[in-house]
N, C-alpha and C. Protein backbone atom coordinates (compact mmCIF):
# COMPACT_ATOMS: atom_id res chain seq x y z
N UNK A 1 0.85 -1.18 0.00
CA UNK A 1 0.00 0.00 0.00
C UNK A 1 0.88 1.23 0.00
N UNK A 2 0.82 2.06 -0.96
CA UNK A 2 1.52 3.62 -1.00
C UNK A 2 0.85 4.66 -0.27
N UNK A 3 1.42 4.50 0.89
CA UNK A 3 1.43 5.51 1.93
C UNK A 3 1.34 6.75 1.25
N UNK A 4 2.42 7.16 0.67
CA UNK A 4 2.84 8.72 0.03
C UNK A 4 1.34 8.71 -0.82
N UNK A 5 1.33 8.00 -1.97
CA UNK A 5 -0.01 8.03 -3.11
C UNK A 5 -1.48 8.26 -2.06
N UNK A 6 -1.93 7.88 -1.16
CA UNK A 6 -2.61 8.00 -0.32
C UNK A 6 -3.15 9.26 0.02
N UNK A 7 -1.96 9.82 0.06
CA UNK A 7 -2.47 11.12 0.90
C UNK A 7 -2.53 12.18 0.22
N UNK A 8 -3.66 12.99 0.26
CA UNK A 8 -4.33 14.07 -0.20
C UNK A 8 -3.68 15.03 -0.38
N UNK A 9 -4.02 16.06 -1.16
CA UNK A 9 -2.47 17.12 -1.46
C UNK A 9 -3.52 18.59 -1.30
N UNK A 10 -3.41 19.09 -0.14
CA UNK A 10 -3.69 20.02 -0.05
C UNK A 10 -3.87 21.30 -0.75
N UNK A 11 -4.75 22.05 -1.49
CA UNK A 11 -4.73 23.23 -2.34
C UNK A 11 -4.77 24.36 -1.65
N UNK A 12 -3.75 24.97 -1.40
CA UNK A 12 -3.59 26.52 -1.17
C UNK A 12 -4.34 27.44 -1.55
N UNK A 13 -5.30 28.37 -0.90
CA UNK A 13 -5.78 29.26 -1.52
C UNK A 13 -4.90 30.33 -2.59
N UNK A 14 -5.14 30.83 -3.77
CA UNK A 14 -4.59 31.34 -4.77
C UNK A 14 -4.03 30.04 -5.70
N UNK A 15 -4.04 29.32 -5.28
CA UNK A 15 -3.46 27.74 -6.66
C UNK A 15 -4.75 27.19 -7.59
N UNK A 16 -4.94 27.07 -8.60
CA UNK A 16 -5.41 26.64 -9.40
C UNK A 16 -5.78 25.71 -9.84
N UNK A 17 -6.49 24.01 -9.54
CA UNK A 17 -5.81 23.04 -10.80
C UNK A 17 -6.49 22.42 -11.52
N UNK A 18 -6.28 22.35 -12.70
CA UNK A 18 -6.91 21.67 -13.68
C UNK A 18 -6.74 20.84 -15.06
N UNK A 19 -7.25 19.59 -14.51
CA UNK A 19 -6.81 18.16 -14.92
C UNK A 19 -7.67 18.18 -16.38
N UNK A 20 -6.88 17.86 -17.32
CA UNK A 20 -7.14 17.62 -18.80
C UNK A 20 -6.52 16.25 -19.58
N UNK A 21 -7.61 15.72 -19.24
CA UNK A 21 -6.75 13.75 -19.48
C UNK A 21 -5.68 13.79 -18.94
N UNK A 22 -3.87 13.59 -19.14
CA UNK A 22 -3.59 13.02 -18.51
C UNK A 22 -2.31 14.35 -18.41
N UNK A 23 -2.76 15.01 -18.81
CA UNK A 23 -2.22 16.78 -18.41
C UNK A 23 -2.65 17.16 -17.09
N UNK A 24 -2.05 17.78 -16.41
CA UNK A 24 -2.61 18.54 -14.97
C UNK A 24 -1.67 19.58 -14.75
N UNK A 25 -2.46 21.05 -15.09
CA UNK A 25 -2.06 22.32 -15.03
C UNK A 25 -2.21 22.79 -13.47
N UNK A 26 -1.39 23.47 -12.92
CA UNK A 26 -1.14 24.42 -11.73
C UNK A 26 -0.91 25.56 -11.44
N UNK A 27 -2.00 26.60 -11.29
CA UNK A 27 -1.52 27.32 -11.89
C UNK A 27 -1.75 28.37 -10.19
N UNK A 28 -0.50 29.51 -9.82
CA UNK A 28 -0.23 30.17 -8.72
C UNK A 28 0.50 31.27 -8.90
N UNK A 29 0.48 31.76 -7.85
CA UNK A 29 1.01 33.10 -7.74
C UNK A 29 2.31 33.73 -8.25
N UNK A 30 3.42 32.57 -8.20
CA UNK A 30 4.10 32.45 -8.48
C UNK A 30 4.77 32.18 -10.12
N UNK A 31 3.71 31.60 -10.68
CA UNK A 31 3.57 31.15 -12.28
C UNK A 31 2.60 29.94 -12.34
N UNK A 32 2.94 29.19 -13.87
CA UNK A 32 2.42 27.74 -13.66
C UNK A 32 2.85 26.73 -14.31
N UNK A 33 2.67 25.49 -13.58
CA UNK A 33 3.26 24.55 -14.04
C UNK A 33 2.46 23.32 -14.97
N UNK A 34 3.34 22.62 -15.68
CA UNK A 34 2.43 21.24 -16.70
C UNK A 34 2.93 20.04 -15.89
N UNK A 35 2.28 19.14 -15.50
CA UNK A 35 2.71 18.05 -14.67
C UNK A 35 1.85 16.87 -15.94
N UNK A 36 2.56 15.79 -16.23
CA UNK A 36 1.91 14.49 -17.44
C UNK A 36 2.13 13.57 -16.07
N UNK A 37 0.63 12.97 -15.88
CA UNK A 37 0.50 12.07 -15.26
C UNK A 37 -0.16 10.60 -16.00
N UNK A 38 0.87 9.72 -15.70
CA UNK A 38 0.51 8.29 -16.73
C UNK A 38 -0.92 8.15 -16.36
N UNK A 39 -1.65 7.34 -17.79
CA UNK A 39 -3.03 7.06 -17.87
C UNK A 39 -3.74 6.75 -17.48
N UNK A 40 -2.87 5.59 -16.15
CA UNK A 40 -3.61 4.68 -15.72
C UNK A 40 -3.91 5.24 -14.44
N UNK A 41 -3.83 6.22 -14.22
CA UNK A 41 -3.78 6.82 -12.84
C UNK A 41 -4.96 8.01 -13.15
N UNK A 42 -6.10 7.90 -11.79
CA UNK A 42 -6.47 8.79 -12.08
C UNK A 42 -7.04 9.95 -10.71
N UNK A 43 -6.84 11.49 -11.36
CA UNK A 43 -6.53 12.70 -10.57
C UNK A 43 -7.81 13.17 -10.45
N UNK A 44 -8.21 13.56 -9.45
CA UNK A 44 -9.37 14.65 -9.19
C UNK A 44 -9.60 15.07 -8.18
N UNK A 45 -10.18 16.47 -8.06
CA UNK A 45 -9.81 17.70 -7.24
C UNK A 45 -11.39 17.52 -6.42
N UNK A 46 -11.16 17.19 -4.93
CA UNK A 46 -12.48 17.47 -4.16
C UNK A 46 -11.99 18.08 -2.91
N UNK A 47 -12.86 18.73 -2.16
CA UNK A 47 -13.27 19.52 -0.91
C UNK A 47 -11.82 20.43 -0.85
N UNK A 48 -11.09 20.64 -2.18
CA UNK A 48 -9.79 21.92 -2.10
C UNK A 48 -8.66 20.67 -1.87
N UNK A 49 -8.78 19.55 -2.32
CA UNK A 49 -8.02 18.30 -2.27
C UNK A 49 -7.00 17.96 -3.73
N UNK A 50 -6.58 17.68 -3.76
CA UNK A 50 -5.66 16.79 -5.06
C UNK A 50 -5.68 14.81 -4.54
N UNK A 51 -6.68 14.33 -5.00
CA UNK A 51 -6.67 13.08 -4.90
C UNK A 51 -6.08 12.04 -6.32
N UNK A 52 -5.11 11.46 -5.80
CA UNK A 52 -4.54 10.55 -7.01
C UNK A 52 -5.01 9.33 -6.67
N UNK A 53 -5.74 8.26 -7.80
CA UNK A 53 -6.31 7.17 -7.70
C UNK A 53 -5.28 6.02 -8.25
N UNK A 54 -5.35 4.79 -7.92
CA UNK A 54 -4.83 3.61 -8.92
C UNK A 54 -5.74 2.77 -9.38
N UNK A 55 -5.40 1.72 -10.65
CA UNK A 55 -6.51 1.37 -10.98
C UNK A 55 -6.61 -0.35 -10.07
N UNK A 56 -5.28 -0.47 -9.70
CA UNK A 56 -5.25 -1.84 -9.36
C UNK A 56 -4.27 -2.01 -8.00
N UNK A 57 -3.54 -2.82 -7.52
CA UNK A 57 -2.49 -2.86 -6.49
C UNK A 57 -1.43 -4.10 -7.18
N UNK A 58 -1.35 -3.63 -8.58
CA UNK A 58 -0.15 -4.40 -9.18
C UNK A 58 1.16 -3.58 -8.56
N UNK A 59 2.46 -3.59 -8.56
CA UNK A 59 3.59 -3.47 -7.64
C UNK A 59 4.01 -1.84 -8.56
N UNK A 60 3.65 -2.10 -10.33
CA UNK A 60 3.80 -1.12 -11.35
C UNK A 60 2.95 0.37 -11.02
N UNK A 61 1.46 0.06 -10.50
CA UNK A 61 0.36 0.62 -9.89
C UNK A 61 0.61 1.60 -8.87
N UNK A 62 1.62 1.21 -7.79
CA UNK A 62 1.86 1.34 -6.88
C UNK A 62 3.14 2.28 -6.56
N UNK A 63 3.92 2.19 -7.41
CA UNK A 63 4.76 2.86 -7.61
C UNK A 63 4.39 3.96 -8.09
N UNK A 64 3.90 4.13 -9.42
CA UNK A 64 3.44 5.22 -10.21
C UNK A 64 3.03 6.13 -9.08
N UNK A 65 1.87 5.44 -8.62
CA UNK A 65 0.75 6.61 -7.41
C UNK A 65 1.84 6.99 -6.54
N UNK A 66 2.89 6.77 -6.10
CA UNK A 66 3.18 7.78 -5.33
C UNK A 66 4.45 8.49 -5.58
N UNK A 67 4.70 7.99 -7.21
CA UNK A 67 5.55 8.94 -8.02
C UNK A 67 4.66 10.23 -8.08
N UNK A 68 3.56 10.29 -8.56
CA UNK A 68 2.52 10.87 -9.41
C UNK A 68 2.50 11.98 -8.04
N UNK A 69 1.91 11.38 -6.98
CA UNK A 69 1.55 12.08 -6.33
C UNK A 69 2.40 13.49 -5.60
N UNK A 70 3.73 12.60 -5.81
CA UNK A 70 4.86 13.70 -5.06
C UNK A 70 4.84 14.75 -6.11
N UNK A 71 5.08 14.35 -7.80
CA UNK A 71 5.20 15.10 -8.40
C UNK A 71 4.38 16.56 -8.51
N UNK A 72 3.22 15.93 -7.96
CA UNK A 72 1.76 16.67 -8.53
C UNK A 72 2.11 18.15 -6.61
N UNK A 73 2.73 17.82 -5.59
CA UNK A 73 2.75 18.07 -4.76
C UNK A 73 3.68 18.79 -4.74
N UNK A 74 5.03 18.87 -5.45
CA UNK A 74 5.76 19.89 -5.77
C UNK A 74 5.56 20.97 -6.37
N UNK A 75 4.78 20.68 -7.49
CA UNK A 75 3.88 21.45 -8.46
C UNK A 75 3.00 22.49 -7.56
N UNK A 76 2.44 22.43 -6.59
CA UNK A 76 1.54 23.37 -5.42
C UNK A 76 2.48 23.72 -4.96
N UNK A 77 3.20 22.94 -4.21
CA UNK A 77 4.53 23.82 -3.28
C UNK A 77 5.28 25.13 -4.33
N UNK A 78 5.53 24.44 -5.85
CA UNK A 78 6.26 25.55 -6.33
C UNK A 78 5.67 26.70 -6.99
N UNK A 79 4.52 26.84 -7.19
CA UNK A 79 3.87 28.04 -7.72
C UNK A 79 3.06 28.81 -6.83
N UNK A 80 3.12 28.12 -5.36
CA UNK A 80 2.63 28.51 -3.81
C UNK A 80 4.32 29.50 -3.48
N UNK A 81 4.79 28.85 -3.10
CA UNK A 81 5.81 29.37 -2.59
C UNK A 81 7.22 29.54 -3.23
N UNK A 82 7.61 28.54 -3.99
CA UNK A 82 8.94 28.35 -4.80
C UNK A 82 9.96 27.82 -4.39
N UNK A 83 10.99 27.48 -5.33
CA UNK A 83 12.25 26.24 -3.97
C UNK A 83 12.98 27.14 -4.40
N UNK A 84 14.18 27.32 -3.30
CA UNK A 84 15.43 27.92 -3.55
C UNK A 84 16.69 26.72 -2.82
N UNK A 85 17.74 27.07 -3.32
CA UNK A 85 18.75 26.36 -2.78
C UNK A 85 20.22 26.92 -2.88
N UNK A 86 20.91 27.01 -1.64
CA UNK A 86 22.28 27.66 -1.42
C UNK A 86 23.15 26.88 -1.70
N UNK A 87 24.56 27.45 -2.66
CA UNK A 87 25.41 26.93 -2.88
C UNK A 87 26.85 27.44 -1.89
N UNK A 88 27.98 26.39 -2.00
CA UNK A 88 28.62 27.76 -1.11
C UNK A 88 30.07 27.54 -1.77
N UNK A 89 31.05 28.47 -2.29
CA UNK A 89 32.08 28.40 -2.94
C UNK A 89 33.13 28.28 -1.75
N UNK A 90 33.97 27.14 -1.60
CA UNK A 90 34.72 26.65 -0.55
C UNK A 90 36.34 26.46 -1.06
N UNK A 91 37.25 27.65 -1.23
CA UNK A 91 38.18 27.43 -1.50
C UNK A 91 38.99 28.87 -1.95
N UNK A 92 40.34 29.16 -1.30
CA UNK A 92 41.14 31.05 -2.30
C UNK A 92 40.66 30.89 -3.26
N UNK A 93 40.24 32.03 -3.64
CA UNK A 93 40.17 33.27 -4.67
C UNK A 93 38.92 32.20 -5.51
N UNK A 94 37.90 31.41 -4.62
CA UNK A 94 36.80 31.43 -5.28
C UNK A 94 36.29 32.15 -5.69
N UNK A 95 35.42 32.75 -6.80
CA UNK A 95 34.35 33.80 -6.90
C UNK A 95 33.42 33.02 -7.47
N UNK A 96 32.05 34.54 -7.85
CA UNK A 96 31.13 34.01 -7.97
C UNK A 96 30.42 35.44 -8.66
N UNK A 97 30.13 35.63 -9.93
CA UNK A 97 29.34 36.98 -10.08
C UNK A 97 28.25 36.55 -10.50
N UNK A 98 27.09 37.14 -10.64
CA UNK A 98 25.53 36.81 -11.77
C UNK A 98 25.52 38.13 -12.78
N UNK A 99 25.37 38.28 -14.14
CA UNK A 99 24.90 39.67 -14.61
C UNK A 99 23.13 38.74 -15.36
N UNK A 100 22.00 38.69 -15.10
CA UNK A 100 21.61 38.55 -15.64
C UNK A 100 20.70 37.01 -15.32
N UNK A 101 21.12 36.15 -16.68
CA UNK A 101 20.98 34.97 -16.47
C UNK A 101 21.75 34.51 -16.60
N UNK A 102 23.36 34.68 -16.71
CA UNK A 102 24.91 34.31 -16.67
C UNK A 102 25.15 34.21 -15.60
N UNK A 103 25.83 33.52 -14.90
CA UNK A 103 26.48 33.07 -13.81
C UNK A 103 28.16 32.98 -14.32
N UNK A 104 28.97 33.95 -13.96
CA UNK A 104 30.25 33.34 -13.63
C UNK A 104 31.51 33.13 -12.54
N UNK A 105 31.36 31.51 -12.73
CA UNK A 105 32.32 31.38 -11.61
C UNK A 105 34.18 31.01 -12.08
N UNK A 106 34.88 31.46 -10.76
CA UNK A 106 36.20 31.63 -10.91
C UNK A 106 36.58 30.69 -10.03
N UNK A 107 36.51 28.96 -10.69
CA UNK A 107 36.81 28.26 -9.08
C UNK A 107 38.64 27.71 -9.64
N UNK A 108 39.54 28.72 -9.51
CA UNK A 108 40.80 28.24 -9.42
C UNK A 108 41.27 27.69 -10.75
N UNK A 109 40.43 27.28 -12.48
CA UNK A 109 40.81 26.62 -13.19
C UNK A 109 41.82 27.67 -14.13
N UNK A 110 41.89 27.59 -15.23
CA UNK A 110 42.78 28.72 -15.99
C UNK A 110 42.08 29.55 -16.40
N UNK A 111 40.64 29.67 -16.51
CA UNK A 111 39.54 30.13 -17.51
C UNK A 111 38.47 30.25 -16.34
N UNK A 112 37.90 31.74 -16.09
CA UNK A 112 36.34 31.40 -15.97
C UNK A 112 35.25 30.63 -16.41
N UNK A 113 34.48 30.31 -15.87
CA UNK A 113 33.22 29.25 -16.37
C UNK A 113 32.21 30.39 -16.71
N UNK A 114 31.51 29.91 -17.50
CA UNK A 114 30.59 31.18 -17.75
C UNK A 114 29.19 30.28 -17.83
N UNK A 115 28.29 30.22 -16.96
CA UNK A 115 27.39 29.28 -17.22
C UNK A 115 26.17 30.06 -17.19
N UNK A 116 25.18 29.62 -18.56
CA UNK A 116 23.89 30.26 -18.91
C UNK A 116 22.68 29.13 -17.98
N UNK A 117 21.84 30.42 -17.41
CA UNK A 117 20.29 29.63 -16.28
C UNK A 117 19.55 29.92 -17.36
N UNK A 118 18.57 29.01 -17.24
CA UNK A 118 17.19 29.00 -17.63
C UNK A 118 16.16 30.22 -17.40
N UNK A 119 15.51 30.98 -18.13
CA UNK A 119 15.17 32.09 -18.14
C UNK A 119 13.93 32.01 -16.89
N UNK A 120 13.62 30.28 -16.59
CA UNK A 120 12.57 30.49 -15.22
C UNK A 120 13.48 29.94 -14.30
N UNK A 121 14.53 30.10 -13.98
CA UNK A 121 15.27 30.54 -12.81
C UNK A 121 15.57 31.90 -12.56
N UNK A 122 16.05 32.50 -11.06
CA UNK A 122 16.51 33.91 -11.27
C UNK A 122 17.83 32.94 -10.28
N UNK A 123 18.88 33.36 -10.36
CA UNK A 123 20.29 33.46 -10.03
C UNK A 123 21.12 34.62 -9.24
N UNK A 124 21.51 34.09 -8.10
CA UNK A 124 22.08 35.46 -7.50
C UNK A 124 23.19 35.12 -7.03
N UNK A 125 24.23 36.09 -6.81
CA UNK A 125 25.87 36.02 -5.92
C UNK A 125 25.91 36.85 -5.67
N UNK A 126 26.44 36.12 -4.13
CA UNK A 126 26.53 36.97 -2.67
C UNK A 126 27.96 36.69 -2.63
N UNK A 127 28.89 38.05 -2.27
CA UNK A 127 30.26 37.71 -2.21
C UNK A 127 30.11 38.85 -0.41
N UNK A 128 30.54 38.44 0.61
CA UNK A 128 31.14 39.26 1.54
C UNK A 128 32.39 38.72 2.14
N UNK A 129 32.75 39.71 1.98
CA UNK A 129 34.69 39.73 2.99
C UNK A 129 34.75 39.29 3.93
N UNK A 130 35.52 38.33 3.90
CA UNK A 130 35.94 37.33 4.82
C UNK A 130 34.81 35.60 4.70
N UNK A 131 33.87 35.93 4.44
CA UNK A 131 32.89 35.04 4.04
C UNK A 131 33.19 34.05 2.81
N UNK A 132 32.36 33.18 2.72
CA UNK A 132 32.31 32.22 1.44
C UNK A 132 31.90 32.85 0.79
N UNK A 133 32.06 33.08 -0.87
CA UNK A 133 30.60 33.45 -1.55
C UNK A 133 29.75 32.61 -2.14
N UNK A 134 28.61 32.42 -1.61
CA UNK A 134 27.30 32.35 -1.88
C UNK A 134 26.09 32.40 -3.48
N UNK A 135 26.25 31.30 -3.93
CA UNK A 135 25.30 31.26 -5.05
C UNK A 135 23.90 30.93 -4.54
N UNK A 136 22.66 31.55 -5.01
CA UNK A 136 21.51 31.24 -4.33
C UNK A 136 20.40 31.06 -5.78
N UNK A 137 20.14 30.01 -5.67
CA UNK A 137 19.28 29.35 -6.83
C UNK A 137 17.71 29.60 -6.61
N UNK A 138 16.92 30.18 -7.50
CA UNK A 138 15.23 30.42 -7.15
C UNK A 138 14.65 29.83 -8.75
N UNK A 139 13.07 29.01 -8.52
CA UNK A 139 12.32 28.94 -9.03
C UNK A 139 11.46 28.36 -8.98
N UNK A 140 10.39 28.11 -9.45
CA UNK A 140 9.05 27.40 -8.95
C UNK A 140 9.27 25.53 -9.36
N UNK A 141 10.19 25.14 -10.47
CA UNK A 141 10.17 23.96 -10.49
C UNK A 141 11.65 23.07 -9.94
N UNK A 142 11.09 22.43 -9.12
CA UNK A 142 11.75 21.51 -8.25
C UNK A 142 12.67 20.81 -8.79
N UNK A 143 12.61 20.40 -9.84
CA UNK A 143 13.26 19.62 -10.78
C UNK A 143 14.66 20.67 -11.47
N UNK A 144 14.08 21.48 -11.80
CA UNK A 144 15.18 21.88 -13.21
C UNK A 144 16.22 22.96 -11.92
N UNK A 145 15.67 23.42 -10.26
CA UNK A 145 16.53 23.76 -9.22
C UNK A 145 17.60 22.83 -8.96
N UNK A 146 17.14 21.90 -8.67
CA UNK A 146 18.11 21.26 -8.34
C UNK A 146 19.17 20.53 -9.44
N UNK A 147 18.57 20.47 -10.25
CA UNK A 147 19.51 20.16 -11.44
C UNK A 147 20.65 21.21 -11.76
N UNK A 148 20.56 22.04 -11.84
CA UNK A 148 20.82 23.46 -12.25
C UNK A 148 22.14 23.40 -10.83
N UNK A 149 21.66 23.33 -9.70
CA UNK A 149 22.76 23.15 -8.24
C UNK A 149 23.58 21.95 -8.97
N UNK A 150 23.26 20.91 -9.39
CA UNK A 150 23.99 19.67 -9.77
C UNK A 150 25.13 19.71 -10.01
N UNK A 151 24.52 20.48 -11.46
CA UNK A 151 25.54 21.33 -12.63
C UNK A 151 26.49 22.18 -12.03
N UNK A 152 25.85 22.99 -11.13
CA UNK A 152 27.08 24.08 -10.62
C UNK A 152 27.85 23.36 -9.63
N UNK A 153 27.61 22.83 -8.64
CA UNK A 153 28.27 21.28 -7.53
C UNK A 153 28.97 20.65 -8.90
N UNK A 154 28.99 19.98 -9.91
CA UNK A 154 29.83 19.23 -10.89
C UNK A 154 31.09 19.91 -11.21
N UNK A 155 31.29 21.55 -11.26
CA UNK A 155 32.13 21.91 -12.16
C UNK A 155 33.34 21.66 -11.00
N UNK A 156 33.23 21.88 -9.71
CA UNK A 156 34.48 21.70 -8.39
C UNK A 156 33.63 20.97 -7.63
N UNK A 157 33.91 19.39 -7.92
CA UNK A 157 32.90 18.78 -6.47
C UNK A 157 34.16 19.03 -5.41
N UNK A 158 33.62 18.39 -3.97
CA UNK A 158 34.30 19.07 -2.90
C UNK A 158 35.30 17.66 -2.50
N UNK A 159 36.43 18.13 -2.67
CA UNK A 159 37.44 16.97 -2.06
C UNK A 159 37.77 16.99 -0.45
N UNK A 160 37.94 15.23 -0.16
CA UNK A 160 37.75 14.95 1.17
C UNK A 160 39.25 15.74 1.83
N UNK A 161 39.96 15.74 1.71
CA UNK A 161 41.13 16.32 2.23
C UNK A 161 41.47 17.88 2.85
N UNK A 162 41.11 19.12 2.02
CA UNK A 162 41.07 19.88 2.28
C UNK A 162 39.35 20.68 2.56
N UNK A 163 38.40 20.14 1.79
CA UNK A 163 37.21 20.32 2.12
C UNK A 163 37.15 21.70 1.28
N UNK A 164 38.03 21.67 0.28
CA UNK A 164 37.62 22.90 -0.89
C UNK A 164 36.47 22.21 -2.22
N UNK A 165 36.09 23.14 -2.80
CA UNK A 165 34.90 22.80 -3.63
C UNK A 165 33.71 23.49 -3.40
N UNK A 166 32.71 22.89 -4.54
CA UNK A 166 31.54 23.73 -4.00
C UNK A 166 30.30 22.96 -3.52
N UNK A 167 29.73 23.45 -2.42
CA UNK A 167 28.75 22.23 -1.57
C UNK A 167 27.89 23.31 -1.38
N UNK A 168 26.49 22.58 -0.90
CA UNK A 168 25.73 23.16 -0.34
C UNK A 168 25.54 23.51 0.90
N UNK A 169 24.67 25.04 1.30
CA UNK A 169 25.15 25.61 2.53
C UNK A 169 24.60 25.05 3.90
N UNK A 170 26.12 24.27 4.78
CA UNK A 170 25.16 23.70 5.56
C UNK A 170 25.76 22.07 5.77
N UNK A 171 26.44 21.40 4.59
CA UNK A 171 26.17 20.48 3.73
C UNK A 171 27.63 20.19 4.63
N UNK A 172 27.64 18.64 6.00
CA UNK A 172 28.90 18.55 6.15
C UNK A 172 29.60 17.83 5.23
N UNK A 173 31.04 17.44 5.29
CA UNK A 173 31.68 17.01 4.65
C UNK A 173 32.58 16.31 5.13
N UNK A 174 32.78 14.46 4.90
CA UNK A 174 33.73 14.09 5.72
C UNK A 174 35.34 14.40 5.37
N UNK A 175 35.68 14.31 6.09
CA UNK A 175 37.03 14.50 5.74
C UNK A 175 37.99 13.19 6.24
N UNK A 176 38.97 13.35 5.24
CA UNK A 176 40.19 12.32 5.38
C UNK A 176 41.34 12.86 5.71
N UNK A 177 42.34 11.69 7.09
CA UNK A 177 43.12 12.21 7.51
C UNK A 177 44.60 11.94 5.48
N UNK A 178 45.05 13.33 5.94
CA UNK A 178 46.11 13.18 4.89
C UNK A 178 47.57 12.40 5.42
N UNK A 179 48.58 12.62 4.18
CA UNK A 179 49.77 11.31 4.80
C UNK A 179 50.44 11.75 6.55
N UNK A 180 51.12 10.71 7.15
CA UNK A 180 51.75 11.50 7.43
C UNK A 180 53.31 10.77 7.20
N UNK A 181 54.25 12.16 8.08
CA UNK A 181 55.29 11.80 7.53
C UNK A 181 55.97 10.40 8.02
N UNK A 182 56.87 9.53 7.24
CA UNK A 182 57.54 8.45 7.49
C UNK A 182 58.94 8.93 8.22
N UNK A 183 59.52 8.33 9.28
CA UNK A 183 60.39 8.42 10.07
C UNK A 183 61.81 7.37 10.01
C-alpha cells in the first residue's frame, strides 16, 4: 500500500488546478506549471483536495501513485511558494558573479566558467569579505533547481582532504586524515 499516493495534497488558496486527461495544469502566484501524469492513474480535485487514484495494487500501480503524487505536490509547493537552494564556494580566490541569467564562476581553473540559467530561474551572488561566496538558486520547479545546483556542484565537487569545492550551505563534509610523515 503507497502511503505517500494516499495522501491528499492540499490546495492553497490562490493555486489553481486543472486536470485535462492526462495533463494537470497548476496554476499560482508564483507562475504555472504542466505536470503528465501516466493514464492509468487517475486525478481529481475534491473539498480543495488533489486526490490521485490507482486502478489496481499491481507493484507497477503502486509505484506510479506515489511517483505521481509527489510530483503533482511539488507542483503546489512551487507556484505557492517556490524552492530555492544555497550553494557555497569553498576554497582562495573562489568567486562568484551573476549579470543577468549568466552566472560566472572563478573556481581556481585557468579560464572562468561562464554558465547560462534558464530564463525560469533567477540566479544570485553573494560575495562578503571574509565570508564564502554564496550562489543562491530560485524557481518554482523543483526539478530543473536542483539540477541546475547539480551542474554548478559538478564543475568543483568538494574533495575529502582539504574540504575545498563547491557544496551546499550547511552540507557537512567528511574528511580524510592526509599522509603522514615516514620516520
Amino acid at each position: 500500500m503507497s502511503r505517500i499516493g494516499n495522501k491528499p495534497i492540499g490546495i492553497p488558496t490562490g493555486v489553481e488546478i486543472s486536470v485535462d486527461g492526462s495533463n494537470v495544469t497548476v496554476k499560482g502566484p508564483k507562475g504555472s506549471l504542466n505536470q503528465y501524469v501516466n493514464p492509468d492513474l487517475k486525478v481529481k480535485t475534491e473539498d480543495g483536495q488533489i486526490v490521485v487514484e490507482r486502478p489496481t495494487d499491481q507493484k507497477r500501480h503502486k509505484a506510479l501513485h506515489g511517483l505521481y503524487r509527489s510530483l503533482l505536490s511539488n507542483c503546489v509547493v512551487g507556484v505557492n511558494e517556490g524552492y530555492q537552494l544555497k550553494l557555497e564556494l569553498v576554497g582562495v580566490g573562489y568567486k562568484a558573479s551573476a549579470q543577468g541569467n549568466v552566472l560566472e564562476l572563478n573556481l581556481g581553473y585557468s579560464h572562468n566558467i561562464f554558465l547560462g540559467v534558464p530564463d525560469e530561474l533567477k540566479v544570485t551572488a553573494e560575495t562578503v569579505k571574509g565570508k564564502n561566496p554564496i550562489v543562491t538558486i530560485e524557481g518554482i520547479d523543483k526539478q530543473l533547481v536542483g539540477q541546475i545546483a547539480a551542474k554548478i556542484k559538478s564543475l568543483r565537487p568538494v574533495e575529502p582532504y582539504k574540504g575545498k569545492g563547491i557544496r551546499f550551505v550547511g552540507q557537512h563534509v567528511r574528511r580524510k586524515a592526509g599522509k603522514t610523515a615516514a620516520k
